[in-house]
PDB file of N, CA and C in Angstrom:
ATOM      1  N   UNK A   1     173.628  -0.275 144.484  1.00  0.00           N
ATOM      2  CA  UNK A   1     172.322   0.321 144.506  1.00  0.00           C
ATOM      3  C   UNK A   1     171.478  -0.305 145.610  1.00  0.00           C
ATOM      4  N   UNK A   2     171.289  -1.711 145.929  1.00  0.00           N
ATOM      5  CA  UNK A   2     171.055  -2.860 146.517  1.00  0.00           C
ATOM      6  C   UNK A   2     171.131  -1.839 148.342  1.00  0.00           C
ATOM      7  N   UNK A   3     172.714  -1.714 148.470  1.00  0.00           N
ATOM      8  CA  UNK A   3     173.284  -1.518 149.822  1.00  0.00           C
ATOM      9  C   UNK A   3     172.224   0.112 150.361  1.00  0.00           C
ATOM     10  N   UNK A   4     172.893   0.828 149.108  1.00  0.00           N
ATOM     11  CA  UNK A   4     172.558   2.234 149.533  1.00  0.00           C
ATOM     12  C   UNK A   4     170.715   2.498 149.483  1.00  0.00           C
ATOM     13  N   UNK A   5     170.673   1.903 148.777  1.00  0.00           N
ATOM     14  CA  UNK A   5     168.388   1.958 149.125  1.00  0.00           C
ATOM     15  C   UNK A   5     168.378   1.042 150.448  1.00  0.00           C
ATOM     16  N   UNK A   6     169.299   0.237 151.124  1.00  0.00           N
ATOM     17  CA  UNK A   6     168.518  -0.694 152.074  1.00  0.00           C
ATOM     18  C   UNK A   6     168.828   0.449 153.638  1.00  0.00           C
ATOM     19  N   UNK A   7     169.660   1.656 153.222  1.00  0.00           N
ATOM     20  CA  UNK A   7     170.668   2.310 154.131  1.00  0.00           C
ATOM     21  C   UNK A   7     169.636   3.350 154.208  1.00  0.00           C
ATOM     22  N   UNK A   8     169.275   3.833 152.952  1.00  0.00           N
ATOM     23  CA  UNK A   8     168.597   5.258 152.555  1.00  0.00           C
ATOM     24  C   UNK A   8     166.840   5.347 153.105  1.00  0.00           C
ATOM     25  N   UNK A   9     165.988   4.138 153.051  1.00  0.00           N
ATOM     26  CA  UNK A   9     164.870   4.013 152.693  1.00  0.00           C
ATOM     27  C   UNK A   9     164.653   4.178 154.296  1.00  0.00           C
ATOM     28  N   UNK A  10     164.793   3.392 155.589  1.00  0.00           N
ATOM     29  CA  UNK A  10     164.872   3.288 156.340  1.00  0.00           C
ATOM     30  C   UNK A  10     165.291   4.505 156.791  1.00  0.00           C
ATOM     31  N   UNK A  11     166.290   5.491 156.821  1.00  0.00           N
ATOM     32  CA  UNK A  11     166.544   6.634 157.457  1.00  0.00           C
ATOM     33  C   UNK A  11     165.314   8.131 156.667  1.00  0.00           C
ATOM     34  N   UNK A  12     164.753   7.905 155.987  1.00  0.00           N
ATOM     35  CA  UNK A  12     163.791   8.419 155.396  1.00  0.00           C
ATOM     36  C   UNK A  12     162.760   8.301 156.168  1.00  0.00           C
ATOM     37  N   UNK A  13     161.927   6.712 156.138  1.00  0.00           N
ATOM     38  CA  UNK A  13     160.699   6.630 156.531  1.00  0.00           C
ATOM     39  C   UNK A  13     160.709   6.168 158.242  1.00  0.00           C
ATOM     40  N   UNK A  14     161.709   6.083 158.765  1.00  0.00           N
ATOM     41  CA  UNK A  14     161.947   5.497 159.952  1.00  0.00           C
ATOM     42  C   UNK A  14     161.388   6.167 161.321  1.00  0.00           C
ATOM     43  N   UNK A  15     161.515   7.600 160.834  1.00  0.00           N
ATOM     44  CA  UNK A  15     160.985   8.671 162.204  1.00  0.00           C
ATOM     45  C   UNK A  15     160.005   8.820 162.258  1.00  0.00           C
ATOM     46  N   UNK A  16     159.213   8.494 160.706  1.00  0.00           N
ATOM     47  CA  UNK A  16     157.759   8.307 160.619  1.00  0.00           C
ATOM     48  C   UNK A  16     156.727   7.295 161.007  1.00  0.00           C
ATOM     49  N   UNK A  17     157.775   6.399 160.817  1.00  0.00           N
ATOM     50  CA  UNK A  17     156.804   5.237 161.448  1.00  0.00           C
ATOM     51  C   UNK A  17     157.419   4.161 163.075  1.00  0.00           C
ATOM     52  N   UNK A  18     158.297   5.306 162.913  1.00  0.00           N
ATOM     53  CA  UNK A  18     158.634   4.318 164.863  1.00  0.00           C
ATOM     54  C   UNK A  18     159.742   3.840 165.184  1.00  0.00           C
ATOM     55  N   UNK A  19     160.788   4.058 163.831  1.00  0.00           N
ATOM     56  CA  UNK A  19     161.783   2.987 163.834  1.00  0.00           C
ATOM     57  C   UNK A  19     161.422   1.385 164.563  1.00  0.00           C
ATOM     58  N   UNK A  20     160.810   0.660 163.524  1.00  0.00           N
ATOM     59  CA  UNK A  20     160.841  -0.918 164.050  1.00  0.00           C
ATOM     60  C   UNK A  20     161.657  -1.660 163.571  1.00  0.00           C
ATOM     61  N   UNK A  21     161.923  -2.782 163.797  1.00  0.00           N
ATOM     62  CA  UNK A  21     163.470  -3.231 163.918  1.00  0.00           C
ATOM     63  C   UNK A  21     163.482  -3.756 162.781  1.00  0.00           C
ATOM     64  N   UNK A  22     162.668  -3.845 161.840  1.00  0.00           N
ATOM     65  CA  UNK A  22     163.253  -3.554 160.196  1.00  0.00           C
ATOM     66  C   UNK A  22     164.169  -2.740 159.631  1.00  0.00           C
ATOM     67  N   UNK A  23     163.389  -1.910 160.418  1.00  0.00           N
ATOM     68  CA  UNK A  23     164.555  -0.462 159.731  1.00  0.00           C
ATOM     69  C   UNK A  23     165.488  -0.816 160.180  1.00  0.00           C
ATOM     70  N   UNK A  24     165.924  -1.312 161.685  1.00  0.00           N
ATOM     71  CA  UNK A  24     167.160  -0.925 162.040  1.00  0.00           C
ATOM     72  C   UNK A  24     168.255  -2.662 161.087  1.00  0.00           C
ATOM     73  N   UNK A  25     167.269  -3.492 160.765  1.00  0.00           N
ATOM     74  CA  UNK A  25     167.890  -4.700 160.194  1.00  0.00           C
ATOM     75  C   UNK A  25     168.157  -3.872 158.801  1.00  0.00           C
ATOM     76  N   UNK A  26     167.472  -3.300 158.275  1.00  0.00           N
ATOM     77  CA  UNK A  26     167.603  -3.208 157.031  1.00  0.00           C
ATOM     78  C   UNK A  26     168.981  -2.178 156.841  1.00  0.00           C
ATOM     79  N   UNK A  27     168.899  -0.974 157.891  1.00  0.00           N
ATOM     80  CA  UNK A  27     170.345  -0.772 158.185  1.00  0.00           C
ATOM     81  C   UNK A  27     171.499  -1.731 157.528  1.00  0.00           C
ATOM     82  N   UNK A  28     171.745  -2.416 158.952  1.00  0.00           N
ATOM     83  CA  UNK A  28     172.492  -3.839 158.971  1.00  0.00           C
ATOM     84  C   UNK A  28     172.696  -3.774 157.770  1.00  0.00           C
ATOM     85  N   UNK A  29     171.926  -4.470 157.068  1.00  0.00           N
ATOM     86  CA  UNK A  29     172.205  -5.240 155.546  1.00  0.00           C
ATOM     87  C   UNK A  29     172.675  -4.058 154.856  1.00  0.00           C
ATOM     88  N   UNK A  30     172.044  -2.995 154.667  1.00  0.00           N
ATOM     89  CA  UNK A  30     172.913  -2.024 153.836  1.00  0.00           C
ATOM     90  C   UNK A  30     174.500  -1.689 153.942  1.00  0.00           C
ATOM     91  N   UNK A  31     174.661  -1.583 154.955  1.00  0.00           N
ATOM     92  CA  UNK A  31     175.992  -1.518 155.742  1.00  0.00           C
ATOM     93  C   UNK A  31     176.734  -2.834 154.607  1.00  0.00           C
ATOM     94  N   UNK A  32     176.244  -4.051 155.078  1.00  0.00           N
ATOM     95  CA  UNK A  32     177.139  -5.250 155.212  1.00  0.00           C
ATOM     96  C   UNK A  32     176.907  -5.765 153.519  1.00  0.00           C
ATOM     97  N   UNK A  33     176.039  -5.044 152.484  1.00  0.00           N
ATOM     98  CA  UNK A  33     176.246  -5.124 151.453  1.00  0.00           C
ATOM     99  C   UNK A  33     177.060  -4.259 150.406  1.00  0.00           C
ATOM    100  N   UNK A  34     177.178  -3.054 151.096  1.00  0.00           N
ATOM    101  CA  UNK A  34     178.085  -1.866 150.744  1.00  0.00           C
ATOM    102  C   UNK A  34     179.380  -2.249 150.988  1.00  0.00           C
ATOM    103  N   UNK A  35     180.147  -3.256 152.594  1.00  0.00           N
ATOM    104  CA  UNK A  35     181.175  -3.575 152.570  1.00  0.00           C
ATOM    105  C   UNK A  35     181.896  -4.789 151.782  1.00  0.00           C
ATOM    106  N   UNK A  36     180.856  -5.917 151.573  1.00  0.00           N
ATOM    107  CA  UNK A  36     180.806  -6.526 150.643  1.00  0.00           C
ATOM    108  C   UNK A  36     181.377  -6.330 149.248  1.00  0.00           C
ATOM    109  N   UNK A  37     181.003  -5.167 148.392  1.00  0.00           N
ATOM    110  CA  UNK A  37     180.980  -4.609 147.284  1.00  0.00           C
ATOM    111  C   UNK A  37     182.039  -3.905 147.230  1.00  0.00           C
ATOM    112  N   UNK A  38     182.901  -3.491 148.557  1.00  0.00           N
ATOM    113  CA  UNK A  38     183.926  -2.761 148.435  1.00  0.00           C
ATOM    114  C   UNK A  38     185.136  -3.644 148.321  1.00  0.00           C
ATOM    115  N   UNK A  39     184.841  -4.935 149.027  1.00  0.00           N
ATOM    116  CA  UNK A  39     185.770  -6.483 149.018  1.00  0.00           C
ATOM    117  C   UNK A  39     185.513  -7.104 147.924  1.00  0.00           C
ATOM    118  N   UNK A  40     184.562  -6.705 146.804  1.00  0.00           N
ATOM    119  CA  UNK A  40     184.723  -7.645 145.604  1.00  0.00           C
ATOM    120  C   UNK A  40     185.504  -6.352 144.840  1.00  0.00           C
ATOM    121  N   UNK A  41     185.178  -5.275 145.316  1.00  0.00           N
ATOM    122  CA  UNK A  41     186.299  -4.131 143.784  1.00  0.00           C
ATOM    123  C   UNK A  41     187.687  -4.620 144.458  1.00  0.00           C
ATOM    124  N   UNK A  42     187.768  -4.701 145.481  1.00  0.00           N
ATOM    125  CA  UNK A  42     189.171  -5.048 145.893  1.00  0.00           C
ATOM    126  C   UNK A  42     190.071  -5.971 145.359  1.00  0.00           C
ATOM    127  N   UNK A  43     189.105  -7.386 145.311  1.00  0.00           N
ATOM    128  CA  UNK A  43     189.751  -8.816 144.694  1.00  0.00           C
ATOM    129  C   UNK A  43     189.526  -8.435 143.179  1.00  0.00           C
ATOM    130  N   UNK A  44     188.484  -8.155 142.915  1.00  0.00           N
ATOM    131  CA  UNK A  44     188.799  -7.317 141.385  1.00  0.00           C
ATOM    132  C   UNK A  44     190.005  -7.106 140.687  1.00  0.00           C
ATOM    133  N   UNK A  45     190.036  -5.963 141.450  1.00  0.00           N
ATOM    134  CA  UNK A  45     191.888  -5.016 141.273  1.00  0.00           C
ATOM    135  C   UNK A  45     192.869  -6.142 141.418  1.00  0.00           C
ATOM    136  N   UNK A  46     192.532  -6.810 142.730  1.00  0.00           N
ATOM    137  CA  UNK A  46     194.035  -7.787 142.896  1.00  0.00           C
ATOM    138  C   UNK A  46     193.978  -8.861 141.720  1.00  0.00           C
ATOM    139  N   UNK A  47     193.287  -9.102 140.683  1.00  0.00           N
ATOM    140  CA  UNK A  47     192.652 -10.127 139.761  1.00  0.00           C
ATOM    141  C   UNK A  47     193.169 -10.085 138.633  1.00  0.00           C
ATOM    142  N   UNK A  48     193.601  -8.384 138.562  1.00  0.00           N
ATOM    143  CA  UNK A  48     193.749  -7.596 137.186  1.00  0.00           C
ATOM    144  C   UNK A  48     192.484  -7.062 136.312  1.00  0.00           C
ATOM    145  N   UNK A  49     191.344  -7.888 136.977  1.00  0.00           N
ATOM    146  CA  UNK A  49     189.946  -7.195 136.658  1.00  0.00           C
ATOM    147  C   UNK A  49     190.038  -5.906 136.536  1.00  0.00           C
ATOM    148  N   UNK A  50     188.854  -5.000 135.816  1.00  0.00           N
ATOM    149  CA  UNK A  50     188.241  -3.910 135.656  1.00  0.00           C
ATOM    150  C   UNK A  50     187.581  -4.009 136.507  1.00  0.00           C
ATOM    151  N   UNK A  51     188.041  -2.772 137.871  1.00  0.00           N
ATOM    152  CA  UNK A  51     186.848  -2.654 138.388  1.00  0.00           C
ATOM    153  C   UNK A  51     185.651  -1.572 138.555  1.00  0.00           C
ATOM    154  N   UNK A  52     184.559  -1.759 139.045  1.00  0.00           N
ATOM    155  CA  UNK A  52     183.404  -0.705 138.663  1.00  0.00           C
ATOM    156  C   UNK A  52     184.183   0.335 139.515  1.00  0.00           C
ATOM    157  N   UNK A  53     184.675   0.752 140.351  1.00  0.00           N
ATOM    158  CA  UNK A  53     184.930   1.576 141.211  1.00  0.00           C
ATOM    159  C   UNK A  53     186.483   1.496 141.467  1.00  0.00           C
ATOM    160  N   UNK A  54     187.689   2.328 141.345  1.00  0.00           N
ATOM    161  CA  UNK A  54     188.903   1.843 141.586  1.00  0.00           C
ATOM    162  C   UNK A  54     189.477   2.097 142.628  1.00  0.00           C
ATOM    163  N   UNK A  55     190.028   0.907 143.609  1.00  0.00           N
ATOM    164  CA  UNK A  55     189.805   1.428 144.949  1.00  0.00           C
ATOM    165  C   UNK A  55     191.207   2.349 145.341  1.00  0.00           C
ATOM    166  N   UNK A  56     192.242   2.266 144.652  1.00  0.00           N
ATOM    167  CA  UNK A  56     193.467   3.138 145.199  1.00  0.00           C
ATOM    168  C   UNK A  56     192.488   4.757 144.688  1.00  0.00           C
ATOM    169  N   UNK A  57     191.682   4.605 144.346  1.00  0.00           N
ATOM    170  CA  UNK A  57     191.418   6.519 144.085  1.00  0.00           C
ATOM    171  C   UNK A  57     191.144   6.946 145.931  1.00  0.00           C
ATOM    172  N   UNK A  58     190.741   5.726 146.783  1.00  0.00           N
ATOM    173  CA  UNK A  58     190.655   6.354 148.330  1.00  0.00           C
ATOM    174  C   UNK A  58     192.038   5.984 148.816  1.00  0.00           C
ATOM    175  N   UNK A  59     192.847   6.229 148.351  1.00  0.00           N
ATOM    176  CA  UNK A  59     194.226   6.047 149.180  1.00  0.00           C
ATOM    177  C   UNK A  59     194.579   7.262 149.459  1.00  0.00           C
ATOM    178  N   UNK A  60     194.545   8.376 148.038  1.00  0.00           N
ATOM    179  CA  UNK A  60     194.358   9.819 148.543  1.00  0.00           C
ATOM    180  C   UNK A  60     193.493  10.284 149.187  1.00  0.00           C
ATOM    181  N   UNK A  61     194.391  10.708 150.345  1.00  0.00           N
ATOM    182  CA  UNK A  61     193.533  11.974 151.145  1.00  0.00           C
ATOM    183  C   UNK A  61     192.223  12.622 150.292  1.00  0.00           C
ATOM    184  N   UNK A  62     193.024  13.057 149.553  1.00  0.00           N
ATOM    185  CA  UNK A  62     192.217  14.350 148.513  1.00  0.00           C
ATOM    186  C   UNK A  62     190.869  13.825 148.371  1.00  0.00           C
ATOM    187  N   UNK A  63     190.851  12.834 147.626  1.00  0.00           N
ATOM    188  CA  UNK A  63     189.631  12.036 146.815  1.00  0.00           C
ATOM    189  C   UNK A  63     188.483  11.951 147.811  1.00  0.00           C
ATOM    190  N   UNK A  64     188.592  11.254 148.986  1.00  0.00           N
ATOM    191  CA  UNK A  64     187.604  11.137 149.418  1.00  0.00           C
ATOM    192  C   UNK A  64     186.932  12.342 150.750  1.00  0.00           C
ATOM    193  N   UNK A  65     187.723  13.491 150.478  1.00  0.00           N
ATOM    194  CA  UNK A  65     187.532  14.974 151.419  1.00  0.00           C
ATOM    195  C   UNK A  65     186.503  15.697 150.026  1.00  0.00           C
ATOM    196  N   UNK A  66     187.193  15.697 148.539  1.00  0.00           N
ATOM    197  CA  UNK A  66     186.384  16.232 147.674  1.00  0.00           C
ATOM    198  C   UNK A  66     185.066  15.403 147.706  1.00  0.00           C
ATOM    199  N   UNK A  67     184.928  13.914 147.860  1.00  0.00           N
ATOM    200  CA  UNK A  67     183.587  13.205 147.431  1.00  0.00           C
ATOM    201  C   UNK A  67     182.853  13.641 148.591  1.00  0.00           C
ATOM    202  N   UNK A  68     183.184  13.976 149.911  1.00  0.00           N
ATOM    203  CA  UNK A  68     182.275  14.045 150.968  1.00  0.00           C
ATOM    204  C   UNK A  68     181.789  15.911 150.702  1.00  0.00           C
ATOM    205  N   UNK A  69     182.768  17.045 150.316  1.00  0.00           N
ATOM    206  CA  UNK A  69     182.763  17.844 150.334  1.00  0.00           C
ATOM    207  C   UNK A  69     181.491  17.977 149.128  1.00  0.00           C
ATOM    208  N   UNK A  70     182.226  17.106 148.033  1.00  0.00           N
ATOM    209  CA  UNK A  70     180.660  17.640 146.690  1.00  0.00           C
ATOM    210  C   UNK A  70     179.166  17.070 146.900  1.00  0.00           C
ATOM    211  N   UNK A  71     179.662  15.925 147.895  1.00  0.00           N
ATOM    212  CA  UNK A  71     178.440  15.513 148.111  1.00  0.00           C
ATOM    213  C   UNK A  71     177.352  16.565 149.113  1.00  0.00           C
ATOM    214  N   UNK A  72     178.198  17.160 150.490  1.00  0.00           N
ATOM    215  CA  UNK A  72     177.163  18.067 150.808  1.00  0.00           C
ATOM    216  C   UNK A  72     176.895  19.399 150.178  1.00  0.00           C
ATOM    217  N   UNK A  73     178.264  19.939 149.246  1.00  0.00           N
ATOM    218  CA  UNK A  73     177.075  20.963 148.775  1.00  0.00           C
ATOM    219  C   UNK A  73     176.098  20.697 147.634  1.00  0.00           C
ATOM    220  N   UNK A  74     176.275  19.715 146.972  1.00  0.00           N
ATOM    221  CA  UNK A  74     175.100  19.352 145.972  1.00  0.00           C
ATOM    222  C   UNK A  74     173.545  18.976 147.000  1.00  0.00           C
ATOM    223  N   UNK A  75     174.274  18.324 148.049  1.00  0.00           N
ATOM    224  CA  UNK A  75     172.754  18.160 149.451  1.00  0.00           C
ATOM    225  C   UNK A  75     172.157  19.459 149.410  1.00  0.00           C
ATOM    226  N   UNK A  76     172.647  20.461 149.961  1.00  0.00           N
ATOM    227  CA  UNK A  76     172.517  21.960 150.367  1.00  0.00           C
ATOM    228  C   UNK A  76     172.077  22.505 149.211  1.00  0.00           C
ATOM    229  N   UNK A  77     172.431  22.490 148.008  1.00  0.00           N
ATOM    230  CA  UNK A  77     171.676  22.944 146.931  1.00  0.00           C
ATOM    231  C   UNK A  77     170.509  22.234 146.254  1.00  0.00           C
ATOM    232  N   UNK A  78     170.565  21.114 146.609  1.00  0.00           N
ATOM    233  CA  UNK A  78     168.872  20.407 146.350  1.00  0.00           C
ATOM    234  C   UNK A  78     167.592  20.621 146.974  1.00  0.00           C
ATOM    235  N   UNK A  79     168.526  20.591 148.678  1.00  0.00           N
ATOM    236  CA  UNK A  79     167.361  21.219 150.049  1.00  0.00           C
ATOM    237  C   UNK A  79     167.168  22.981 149.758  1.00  0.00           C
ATOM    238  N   UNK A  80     167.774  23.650 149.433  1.00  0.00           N
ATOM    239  CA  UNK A  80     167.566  24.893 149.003  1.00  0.00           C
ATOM    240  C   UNK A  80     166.369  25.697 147.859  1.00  0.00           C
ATOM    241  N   UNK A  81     166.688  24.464 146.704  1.00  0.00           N
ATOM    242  CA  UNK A  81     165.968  24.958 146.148  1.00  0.00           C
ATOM    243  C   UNK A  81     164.843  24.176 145.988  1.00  0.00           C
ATOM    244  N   UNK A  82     164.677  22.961 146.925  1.00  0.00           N
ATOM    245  CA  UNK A  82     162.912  22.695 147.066  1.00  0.00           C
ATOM    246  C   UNK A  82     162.382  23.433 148.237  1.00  0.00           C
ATOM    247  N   UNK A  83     163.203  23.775 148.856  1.00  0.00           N
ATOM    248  CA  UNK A  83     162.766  25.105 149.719  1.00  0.00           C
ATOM    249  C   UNK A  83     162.098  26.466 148.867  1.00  0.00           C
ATOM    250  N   UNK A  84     162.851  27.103 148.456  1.00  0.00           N
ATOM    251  CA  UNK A  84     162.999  28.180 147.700  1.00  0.00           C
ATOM    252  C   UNK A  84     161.269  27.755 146.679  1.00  0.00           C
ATOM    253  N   UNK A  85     161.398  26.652 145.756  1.00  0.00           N
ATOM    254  CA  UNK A  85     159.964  26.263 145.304  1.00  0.00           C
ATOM    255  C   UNK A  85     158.952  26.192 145.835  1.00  0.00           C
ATOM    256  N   UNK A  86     158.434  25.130 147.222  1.00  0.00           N
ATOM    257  CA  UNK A  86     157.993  25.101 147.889  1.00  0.00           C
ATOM    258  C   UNK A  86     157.261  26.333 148.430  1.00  0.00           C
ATOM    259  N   UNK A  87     158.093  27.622 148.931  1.00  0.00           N
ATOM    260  CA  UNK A  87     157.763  28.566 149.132  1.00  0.00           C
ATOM    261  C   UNK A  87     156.844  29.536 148.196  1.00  0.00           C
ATOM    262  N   UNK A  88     157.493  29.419 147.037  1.00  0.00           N
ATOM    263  CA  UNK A  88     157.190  30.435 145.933  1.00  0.00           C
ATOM    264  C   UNK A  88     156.089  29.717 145.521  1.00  0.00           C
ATOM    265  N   UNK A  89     155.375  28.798 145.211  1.00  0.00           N
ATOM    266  CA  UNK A  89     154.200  27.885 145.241  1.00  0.00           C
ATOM    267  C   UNK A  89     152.897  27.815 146.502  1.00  0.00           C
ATOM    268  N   UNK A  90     153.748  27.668 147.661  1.00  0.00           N
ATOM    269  CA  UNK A  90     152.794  27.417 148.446  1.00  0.00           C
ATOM    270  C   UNK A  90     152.457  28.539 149.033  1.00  0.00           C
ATOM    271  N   UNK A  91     153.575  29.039 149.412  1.00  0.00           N
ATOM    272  CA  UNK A  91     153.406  30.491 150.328  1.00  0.00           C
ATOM    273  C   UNK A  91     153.065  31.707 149.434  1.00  0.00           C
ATOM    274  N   UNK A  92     153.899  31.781 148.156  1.00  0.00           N
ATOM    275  CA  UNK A  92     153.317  33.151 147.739  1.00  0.00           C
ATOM    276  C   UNK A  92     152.208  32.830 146.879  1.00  0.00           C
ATOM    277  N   UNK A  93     151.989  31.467 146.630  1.00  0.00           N
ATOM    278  CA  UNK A  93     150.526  31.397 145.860  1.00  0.00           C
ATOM    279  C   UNK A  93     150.896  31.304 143.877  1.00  0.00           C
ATOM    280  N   UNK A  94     152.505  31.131 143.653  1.00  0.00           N
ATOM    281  CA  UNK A  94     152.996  31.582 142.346  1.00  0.00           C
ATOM    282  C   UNK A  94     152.710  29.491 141.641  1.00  0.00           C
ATOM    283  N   UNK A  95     152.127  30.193 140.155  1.00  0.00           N
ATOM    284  CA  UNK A  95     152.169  29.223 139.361  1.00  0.00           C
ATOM    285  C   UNK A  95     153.354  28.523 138.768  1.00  0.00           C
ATOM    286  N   UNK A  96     153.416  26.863 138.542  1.00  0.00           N
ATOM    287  CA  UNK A  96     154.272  26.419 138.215  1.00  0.00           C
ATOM    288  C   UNK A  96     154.551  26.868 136.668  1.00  0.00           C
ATOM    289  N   UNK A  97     153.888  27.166 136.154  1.00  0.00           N
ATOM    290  CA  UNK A  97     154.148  27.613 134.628  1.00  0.00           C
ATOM    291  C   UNK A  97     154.289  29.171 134.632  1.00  0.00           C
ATOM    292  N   UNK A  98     155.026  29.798 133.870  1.00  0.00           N
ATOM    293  CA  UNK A  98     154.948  31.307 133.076  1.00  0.00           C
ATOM    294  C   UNK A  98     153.602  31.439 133.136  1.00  0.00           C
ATOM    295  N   UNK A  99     153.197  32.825 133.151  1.00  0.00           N
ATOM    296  CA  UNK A  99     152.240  33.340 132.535  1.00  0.00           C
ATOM    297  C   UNK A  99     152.844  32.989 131.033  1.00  0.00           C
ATOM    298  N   UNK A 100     151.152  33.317 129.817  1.00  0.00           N
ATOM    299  CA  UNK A 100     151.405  32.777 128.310  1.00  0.00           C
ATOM    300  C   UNK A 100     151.500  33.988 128.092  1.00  0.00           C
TER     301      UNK A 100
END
């Protein structure tokens, strides 16, 4: 959670405010805490540990073409329909509630 907010927050607010070299550190650290986390499920597994994440599921091809694949159309359907709201609110003037 740690890695991906230090990755996420920065590519959000970054174009807004100038990219200063926070953002681009805070990058960095997201990166290098995400790889981190992928080297402790690893020694995990080699441990006989339970790990939070199991890393032979990316050995298949498959696995990680479906995680990138569900991940953008669930993107595309989130940006869609705050679009689609957005519109029907702002532009046509429509209430968030039913009529009673």
């Amino acid at each position: 959670m740690v890695g991906v907010g230090l990755v996420t927050f920065p590519l959000i607010q970054g174009n807004a405010i100038g990219w200063p070299t926070w953002s681009w550190l805070s990058i960095a650290a997201g990166v290098a805490v995400l790889v981190a986390f992928g080297l402790h499920q690893r020694r995990s597994t080699r441990a006989g540990r339970s790990p939070l994440v199991e890393p032979s599921l990316f050995a298949n091809r498959g696995f990680p073409a479906a995680l990138v694949t569900s991940t953008l159309f669930f993107a595309a359907i989130n940006g869609l329909t705050l679009v689609i709201v957005l519109h029907l609110q702002l532009g046509l003037g429509r209430d968030v509630l039913p009529p009673a």
